[in-house]
Protein backbone atom coordinates (compact mmCIF):
# COMPACT_ATOMS: atom_id res chain seq x y z
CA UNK A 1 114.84 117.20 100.97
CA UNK A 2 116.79 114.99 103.08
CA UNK A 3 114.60 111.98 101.60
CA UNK A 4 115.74 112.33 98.15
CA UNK A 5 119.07 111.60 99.02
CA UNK A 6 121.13 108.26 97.80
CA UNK A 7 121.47 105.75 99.19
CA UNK A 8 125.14 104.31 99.39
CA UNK A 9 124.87 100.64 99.20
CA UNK A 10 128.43 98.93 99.95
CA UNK A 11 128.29 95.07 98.22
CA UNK A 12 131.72 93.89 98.00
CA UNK A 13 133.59 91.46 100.80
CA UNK A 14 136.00 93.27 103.18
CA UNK A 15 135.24 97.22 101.75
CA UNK A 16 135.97 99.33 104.20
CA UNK A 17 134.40 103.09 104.64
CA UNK A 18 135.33 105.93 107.01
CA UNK A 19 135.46 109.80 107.49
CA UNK A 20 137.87 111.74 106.07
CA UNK A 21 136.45 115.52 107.91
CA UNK A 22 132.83 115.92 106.11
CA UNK A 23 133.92 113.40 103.22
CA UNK A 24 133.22 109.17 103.29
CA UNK A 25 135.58 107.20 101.28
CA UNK A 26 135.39 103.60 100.06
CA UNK A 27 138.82 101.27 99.97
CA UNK A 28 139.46 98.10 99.27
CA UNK A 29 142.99 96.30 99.94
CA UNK A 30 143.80 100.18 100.55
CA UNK A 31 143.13 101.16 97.13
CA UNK A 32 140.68 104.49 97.51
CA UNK A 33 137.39 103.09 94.95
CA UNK A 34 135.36 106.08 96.20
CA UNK A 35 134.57 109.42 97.74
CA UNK A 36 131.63 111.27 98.33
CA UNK A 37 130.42 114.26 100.39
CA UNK A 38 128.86 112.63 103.36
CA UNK A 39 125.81 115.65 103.22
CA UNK A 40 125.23 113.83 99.70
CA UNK A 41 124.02 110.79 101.32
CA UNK A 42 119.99 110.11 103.09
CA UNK A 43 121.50 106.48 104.28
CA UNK A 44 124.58 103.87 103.64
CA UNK A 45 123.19 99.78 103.32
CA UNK A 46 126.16 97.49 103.71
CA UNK A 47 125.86 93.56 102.51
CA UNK A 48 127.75 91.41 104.17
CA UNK A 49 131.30 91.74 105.58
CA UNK A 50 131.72 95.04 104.96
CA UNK A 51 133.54 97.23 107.37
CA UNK A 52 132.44 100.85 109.01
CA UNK A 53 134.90 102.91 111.07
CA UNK A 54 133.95 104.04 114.48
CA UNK A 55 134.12 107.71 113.41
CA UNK A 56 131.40 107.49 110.46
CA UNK A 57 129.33 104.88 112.76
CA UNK A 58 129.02 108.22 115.65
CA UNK A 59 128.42 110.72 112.01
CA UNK A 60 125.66 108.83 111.52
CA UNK A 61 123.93 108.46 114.17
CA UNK A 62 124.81 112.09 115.18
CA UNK A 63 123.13 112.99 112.22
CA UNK A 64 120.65 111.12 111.98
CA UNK A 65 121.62 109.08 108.64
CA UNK A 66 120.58 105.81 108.04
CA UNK A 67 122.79 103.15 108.80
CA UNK A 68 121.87 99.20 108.28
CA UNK A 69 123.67 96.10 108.10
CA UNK A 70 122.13 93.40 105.65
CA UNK A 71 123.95 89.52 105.04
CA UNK A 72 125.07 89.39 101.47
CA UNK A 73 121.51 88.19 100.35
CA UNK A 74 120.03 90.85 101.66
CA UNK A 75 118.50 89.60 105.45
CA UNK A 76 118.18 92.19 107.46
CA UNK A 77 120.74 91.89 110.49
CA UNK A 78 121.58 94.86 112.27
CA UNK A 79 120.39 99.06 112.50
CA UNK A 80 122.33 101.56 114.29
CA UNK A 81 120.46 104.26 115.48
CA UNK A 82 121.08 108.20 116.99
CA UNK A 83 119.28 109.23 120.18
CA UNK A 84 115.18 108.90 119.29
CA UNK A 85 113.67 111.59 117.62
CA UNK A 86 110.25 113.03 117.46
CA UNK A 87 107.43 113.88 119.66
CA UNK A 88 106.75 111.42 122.35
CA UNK A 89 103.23 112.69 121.84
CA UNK A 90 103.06 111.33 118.89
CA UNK A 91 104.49 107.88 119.92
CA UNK A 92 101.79 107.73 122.61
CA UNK A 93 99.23 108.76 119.96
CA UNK A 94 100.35 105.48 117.82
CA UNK A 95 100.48 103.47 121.21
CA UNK A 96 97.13 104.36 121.90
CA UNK A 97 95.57 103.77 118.28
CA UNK A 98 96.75 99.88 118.99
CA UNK A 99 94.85 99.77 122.21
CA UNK A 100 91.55 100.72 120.79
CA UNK A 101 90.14 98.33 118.53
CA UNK A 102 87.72 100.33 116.43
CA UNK A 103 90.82 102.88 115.40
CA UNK A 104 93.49 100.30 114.66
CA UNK A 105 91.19 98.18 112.62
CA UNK A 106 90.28 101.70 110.88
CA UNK A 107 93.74 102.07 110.10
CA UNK A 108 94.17 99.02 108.89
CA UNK A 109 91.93 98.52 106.80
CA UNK A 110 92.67 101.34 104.51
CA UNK A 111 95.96 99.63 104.26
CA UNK A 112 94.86 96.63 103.20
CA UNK A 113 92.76 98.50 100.72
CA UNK A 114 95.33 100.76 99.26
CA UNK A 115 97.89 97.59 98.78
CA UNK A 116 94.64 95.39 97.00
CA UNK A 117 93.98 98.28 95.33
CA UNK A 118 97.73 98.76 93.72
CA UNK A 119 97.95 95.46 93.00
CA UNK A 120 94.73 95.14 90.82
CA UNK A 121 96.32 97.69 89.04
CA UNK A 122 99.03 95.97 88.36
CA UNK A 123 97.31 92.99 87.38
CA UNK A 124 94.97 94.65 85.08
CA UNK A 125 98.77 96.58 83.53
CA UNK A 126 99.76 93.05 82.72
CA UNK A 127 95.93 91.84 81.13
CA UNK A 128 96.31 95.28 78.55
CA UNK A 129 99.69 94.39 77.73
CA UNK A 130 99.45 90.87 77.51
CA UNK A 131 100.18 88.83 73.64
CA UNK A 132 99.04 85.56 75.15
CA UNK A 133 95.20 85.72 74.98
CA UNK A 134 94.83 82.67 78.05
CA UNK A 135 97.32 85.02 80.01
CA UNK A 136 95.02 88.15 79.68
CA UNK A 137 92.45 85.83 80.52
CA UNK A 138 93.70 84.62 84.06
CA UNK A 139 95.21 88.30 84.63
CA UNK A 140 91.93 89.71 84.24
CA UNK A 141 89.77 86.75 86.40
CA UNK A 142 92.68 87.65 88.99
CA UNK A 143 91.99 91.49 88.77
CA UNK A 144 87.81 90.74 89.02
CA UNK A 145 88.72 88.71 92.18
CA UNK A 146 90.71 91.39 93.76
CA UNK A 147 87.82 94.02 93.13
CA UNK A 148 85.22 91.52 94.96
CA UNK A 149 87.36 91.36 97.82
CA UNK A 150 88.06 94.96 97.87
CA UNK A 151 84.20 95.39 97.99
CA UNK A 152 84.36 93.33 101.52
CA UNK A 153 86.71 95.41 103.29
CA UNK A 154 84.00 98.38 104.09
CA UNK A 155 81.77 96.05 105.86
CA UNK A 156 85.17 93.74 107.43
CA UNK A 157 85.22 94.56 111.24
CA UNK A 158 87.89 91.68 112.50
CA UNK A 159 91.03 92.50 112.24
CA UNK A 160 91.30 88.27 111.93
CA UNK A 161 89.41 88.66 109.15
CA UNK A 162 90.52 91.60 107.46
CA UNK A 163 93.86 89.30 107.06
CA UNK A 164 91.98 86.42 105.89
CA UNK A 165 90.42 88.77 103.20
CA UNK A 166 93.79 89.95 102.53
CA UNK A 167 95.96 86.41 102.04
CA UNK A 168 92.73 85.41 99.81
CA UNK A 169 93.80 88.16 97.39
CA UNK A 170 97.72 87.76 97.81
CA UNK A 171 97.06 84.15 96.78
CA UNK A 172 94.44 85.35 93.51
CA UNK A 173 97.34 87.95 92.90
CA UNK A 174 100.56 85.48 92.89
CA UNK A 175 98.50 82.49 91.39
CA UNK A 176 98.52 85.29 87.89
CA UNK A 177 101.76 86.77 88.54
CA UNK A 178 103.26 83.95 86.09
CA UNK A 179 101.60 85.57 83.04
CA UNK A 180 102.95 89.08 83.65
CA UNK A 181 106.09 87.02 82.72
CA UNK A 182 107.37 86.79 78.87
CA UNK A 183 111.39 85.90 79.34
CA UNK A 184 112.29 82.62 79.28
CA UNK A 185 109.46 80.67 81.14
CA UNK A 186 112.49 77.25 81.84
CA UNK A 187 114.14 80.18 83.84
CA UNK A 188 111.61 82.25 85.49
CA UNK A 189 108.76 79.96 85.94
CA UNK A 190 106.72 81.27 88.88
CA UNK A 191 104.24 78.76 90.74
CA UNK A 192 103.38 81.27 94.04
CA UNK A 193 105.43 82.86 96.49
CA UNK A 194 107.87 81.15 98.61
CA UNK A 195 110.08 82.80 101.08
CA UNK A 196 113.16 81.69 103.72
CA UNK A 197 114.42 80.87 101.41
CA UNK A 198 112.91 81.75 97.77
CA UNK A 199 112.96 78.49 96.00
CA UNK A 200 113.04 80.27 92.40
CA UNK A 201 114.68 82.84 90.30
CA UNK A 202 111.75 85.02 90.24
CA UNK A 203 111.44 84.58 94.35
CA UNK A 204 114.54 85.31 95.01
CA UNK A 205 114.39 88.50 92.88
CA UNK A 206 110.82 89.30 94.59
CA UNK A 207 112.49 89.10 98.36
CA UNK A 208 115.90 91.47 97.69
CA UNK A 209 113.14 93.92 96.65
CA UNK A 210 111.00 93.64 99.22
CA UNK A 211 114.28 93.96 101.62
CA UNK A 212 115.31 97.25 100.42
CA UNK A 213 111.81 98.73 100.44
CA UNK A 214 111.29 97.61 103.83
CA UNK A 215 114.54 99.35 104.79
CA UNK A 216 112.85 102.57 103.60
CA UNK A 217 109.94 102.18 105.24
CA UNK A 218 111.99 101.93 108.89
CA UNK A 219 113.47 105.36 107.77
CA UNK A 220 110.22 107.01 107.03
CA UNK A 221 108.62 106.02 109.86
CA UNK A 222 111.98 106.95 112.01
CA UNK A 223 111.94 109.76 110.70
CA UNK A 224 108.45 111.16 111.81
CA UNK A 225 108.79 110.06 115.34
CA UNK A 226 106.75 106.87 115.06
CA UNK A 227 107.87 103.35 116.62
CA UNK A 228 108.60 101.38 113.19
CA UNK A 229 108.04 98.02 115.53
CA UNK A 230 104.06 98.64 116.45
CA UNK A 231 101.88 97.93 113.71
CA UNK A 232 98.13 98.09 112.94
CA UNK A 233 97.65 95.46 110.27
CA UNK A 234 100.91 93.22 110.92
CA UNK A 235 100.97 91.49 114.35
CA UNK A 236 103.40 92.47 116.59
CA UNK A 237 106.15 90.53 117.49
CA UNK A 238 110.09 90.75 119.38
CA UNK A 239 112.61 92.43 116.63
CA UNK A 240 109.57 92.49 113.84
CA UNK A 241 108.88 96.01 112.14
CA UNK A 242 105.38 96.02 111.88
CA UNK A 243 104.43 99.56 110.96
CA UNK A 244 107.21 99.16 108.33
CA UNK A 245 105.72 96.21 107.14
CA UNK A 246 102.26 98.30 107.14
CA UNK A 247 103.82 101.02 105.00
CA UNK A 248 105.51 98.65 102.89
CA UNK A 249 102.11 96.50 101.58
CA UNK A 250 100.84 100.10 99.71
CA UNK A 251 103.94 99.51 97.52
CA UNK A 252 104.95 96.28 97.00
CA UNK A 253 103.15 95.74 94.05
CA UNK A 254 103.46 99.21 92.01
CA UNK A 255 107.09 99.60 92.93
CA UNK A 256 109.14 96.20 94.00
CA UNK A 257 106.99 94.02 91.78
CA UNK A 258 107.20 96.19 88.92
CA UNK A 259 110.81 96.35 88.93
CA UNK A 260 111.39 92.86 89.37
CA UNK A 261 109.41 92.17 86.48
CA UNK A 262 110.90 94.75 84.09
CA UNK A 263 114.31 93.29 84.87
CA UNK A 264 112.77 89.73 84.33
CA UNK A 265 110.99 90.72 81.16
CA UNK A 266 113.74 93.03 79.84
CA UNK A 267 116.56 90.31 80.24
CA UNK A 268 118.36 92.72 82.72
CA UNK A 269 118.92 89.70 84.79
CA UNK A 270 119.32 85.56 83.36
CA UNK A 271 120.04 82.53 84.63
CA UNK A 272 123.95 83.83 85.55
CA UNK A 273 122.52 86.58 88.14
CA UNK A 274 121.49 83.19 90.17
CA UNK A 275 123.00 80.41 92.48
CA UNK A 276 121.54 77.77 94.33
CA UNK A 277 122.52 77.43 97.69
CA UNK A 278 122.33 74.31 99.80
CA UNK A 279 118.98 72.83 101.02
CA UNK A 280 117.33 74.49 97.46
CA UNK A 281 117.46 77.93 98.05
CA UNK A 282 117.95 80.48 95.05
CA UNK A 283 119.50 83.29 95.28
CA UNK A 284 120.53 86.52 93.40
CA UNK A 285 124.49 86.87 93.09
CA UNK A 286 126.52 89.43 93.55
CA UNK A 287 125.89 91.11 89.99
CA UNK A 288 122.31 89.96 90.19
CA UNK A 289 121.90 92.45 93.63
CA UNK A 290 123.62 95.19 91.88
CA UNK A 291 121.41 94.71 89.22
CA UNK A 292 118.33 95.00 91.45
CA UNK A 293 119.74 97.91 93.24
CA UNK A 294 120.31 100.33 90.13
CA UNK A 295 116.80 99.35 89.13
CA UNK A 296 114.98 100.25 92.37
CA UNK A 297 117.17 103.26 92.62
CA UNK A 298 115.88 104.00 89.40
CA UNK A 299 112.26 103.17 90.05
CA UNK A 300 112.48 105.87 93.10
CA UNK A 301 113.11 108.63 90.73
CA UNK A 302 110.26 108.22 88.87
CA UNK A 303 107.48 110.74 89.47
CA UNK A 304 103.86 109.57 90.12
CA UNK A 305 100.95 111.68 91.12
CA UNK A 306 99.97 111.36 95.02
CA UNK A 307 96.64 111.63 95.08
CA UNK A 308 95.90 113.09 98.60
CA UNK A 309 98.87 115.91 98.73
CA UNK A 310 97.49 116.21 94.83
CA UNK A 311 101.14 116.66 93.57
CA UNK A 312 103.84 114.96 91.47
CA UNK A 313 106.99 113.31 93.83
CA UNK A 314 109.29 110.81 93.39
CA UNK A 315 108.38 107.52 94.00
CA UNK A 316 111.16 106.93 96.84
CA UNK A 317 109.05 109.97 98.59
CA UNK A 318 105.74 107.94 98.79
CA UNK A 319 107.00 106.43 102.09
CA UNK A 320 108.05 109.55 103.97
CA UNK A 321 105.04 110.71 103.17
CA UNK A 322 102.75 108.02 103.93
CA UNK A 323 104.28 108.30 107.33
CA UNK A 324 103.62 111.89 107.56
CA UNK A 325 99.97 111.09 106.51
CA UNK A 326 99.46 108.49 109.39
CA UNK A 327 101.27 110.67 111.99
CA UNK A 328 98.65 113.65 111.46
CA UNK A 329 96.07 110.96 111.89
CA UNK A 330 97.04 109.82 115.14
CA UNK A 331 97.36 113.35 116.02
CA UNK A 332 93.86 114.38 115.21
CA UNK A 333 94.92 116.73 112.49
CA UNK A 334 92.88 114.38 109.83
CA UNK A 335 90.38 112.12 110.29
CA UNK A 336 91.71 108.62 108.71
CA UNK A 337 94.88 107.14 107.44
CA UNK A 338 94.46 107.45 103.27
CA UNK A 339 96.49 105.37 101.28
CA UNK A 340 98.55 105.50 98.50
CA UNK A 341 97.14 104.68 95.08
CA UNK A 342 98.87 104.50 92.12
């Protein structure tokens, strides 16, 4: 399936890729570093100032492949995209879901369920595998929090709300996040999330992640037809994916945050895969990304069970078809959006 394909990610200054008839190739100072069947690749990522010929660019978008431009630490800058594909129905459909209240906050708050959900799993991962017995302590008073909140969300008709619930357990979840670490705490001490920048090791690690999986959640919602910018849970704003963003919170914990803490944990990346950048911002270097990459390449292989299809996938498939899932909602052909558990 077209889904399952790899990713090319391009990381080195002043590479430059192009066409040669159905094959890409890879140089650098003019020296060929790699070829590959284009049919071979779903997408190609490129960090930085990396350089595309005009005749792969038109491929691309011909074909539909996924082309994105990221800065070298991983912000997203620039997507080129084919003519739009789908069923305008079915763009319509979405449009009209955000108009009425009752349906987007319906939406929504399965979401919000499925990513609290995930998460406590996490959390309650860390409390059985914990040696310290204080950190299985606060891992487990995080998990019982999450669960109350979870209990909320039936009765939560606000979509004002529904966010408040959900920060309240983002903050229970990252204030316990520190004891799912065992490296070396003077390295990867973690006291709550901080983005633009990350102001830590483990932040920094945390927001590459979340950068790649937000690239495939464009993709998988491109890819059924929907708009990727008009959200049910996010708010929507200019140049902001918000259904990506909506796709992405199911995930975030059982995929990005698991990674990032198995290379943590399993001294994959140290203190050398890190640089601090003017103004106190830490980010991962150049060996540090590729680290992170091969990782959450990995992590995609990995089968898990999908509960509502009730068959084994890869994990990098959970996306495509969580955005198949929501596009037969908003088409009538089911009756709610179900999330993802892991």
């Amino acid at each position: 399936m077209k889904q399952l394909l790899n990713t090319l990610y391009l990381m080195t200054p002043n590479m430059y890729a192009h066409l040669d008839h159905e094959t890409l190739k890879v140089e650098m100072d003019r020296v060929l570093k790699l070829q590959v069947p284009l049919h071979h690749l779903g997408g190609i990522v490129c960090f930085g100032n990396v350089m595309i010929s005009p005749g792969l660019i038109q491929k691309c978008a011909e074909d539909g492949r996924t082309l994105v431009f990221l800065d070298r630490n991983g912000r997203f800058k620039a997507r080129i995209e084919g003519p739009t594909c789908g069923n305008v129905l079915l763009r319509m459909a979405q449009y009209e879901a955000h108009t009425r209240a009752k349906k987007r906050m319906a939406i929504a708050r399965n979401i919000a369920a499925g990513k609290l959900q995930n998460s406590r799993s996490v959390l309650m991962r860390g409390a059985r595998e914990a040696k310290n017995p204080s950190d299985e302590a606060s891992l487990r008073d995080a998990s019982h929090h999450l669960a109350k909140i979870i209990k909320r969300l039936p009765d939560c008709s606000d979509l004002e709300a529904l966010r408040g619930h959900e920060g309240e357990a983002g903050r229970s979840y990252f204030y316990a996040f520190d004891a799912m670490i065992v490296a070396d705490k003077s390295i990867f001490a973690f006291n709550g999330r901080s983005r633009r920048p990350p102001r830590d090791p483990v932040n920094a690690t945390l927001s590459f992640l979340y950068a790649l999986l937000l690239s495939d959640c464009i993709s998988a919602a491109e890819g059924v037809g929907l708009d990727p910018q008009l959200g049910f849970l996010h708010a929507v704003r200019p140049g902001r994916p918000s259904l990506a963003l909506d796709l992405m919170e199911e995930l975030r914990s059982v995929l990005c945050d698991r990674v990032a803490l198995t290379l943590i944990n399993r001294k994959q990346i140290t203190e050398k895969h890190f640089e601090e950048r003017p103004g106190g911002a830490v980010l991962l270097t150049e060996k540090g990304r590729k680290k992170a990459i091969v990782a959450y390449q990995k992590r995609k292989q990995d089968e898990v069970t999908h509960e509502v299809v009730d068959r084994k996938m890869p994990f990098g498939l959970v996306p495509h078809v969580q955005a198949r899932l929501l596009a037969r909602m908003l088409r009538g052909d089911i009756t709610e959006y179900l999330a993802f558990r892991c």
